[in-house]
C-alpha atoms as a PDB file:
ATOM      1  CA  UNK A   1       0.000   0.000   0.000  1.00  0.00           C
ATOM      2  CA  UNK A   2       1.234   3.581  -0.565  1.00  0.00           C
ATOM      3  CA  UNK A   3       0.714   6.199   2.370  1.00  0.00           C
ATOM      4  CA  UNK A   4       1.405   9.461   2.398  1.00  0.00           C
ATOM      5  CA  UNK A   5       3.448  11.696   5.077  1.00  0.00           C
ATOM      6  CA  UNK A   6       1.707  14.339   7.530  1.00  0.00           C
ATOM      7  CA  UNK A   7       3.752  17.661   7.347  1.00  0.00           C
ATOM      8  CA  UNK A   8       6.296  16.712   9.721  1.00  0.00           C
ATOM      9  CA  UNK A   9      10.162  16.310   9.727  1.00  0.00           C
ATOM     10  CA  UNK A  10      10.350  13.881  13.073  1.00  0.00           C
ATOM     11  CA  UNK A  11      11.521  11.367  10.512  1.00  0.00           C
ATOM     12  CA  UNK A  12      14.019  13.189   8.870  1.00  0.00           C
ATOM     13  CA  UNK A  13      16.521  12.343   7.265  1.00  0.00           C
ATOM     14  CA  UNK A  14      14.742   9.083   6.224  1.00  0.00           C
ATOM     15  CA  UNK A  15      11.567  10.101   5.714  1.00  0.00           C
ATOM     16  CA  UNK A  16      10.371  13.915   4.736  1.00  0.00           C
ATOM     17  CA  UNK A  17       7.290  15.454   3.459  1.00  0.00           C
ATOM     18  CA  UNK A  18       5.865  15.455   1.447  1.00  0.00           C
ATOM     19  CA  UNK A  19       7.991  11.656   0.665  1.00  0.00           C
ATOM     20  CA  UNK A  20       4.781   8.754   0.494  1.00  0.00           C
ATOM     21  CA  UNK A  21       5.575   5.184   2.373  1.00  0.00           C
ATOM     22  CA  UNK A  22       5.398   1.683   1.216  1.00  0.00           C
ATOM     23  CA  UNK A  23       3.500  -0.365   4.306  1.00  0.00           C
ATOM     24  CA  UNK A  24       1.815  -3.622   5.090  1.00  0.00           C
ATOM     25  CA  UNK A  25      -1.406  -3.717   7.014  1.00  0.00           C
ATOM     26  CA  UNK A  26      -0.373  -4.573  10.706  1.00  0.00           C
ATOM     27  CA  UNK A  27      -1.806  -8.612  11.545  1.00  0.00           C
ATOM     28  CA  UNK A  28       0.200  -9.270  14.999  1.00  0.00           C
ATOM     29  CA  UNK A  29       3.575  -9.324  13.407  1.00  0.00           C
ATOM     30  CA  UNK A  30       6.682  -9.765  15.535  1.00  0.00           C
ATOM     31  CA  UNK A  31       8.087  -6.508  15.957  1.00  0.00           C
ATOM     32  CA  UNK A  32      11.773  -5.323  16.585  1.00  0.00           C
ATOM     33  CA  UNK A  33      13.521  -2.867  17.908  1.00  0.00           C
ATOM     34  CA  UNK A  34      14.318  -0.345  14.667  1.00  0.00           C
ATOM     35  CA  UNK A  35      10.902  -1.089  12.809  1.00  0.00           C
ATOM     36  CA  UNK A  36       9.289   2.125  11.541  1.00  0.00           C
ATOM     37  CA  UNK A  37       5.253   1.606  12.409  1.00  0.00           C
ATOM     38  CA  UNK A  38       2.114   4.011  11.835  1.00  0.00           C
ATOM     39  CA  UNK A  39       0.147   4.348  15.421  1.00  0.00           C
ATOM     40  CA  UNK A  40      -2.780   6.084  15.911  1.00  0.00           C
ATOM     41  CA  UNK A  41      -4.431   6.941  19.096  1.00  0.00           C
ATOM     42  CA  UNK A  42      -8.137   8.768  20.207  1.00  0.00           C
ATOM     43  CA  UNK A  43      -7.829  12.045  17.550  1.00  0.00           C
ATOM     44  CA  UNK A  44      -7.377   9.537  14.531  1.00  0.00           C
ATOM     45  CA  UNK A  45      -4.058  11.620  13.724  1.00  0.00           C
ATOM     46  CA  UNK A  46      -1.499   8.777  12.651  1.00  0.00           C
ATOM     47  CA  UNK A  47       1.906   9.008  13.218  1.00  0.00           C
ATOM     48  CA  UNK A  48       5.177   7.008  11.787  1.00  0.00           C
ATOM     49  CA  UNK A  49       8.065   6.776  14.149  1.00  0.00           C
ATOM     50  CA  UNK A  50      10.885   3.833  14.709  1.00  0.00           C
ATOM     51  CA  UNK A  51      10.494   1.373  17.291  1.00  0.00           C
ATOM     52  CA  UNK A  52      13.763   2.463  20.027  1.00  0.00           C
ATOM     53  CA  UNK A  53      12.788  -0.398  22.862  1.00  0.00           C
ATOM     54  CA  UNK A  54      10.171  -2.874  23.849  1.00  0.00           C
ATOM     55  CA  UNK A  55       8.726  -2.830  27.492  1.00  0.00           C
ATOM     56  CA  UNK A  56       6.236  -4.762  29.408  1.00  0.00           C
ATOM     57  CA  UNK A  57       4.279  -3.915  32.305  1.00  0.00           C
ATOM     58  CA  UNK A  58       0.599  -4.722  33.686  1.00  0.00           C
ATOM     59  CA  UNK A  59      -0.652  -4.627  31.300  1.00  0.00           C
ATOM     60  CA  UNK A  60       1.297  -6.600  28.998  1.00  0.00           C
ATOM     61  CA  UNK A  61       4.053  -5.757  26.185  1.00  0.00           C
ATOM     62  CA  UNK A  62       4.333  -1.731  24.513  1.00  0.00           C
ATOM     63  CA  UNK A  63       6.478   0.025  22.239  1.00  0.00           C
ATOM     64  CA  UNK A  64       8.131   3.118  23.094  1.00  0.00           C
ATOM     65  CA  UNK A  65       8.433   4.700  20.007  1.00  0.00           C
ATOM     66  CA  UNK A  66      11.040   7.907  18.572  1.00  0.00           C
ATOM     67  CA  UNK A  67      10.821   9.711  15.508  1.00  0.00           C
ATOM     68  CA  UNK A  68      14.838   9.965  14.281  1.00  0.00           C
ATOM     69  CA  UNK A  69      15.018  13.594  13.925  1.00  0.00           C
ATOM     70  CA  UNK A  70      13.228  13.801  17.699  1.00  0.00           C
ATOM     71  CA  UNK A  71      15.497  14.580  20.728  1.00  0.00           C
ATOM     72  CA  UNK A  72      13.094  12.677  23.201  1.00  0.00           C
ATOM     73  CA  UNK A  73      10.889   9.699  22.197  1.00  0.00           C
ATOM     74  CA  UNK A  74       6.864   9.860  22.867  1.00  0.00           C
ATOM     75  CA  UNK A  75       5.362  10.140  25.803  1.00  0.00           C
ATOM     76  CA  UNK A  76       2.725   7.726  25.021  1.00  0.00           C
ATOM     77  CA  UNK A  77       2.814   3.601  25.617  1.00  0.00           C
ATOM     78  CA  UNK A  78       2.050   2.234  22.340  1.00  0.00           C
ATOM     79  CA  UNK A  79       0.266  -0.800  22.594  1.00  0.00           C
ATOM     80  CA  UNK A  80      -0.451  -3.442  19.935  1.00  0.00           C
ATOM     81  CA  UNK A  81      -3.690  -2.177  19.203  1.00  0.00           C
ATOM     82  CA  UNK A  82      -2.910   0.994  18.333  1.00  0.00           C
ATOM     83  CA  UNK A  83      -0.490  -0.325  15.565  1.00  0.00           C
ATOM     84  CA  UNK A  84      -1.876   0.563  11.920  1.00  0.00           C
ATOM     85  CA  UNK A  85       0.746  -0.282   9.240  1.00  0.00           C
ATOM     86  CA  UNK A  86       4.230  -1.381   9.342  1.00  0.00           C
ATOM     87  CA  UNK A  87       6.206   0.738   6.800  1.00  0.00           C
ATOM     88  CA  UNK A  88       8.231  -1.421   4.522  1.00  0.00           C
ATOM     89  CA  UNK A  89       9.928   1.444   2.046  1.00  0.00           C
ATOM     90  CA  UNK A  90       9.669   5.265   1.012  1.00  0.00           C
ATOM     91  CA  UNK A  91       9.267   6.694  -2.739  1.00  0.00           C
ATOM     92  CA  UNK A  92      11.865  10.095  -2.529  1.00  0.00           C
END
């Protein structure tokens, strides 16, 4: 599938705006430390940043996720089921 970048540069240098994405539908893949995802949580905004460590807690495994050109990685626990698309390539 072909996706197409928000107006953001948290993924810069590998991935700028107004670059589009190659992705595969997320189906409970194994993910790894490194793997660029698209998350998406309550306002339906998505957003593509690399996986930088896998944690588990209480309530079970999440991804704490960094866009490359970031200085601090998000402040939200991404959990499996907020996991969209795995991105797989980028059209420059």
């Amino acid at each position: 599938h072909l996706g197409n970048l928000f107006n953001s540069t948290s993924m810069s240098p590998f991935l700028n705006y107004p670059n589009n994405y190659l992705y595969i539908d997320y189906k409970g893949q194994n993910l790894r430390i490194g793997d660029i995802i698209v998350y998406g949580f309550n306002n339906n905004i998505n957003y593509v940043h690399s996986i930088c460590n896998i944690k588990k807690d209480d309530n079970g495994t999440h991804y704490v996720m960094k866009g490359y050109n970031n200085g601090f990685t998000d402040k939200i626990k991404v959990r499996k089921e907020m996991i969209k698309e795995i991105v797989v390539g980028v059209i420059y």
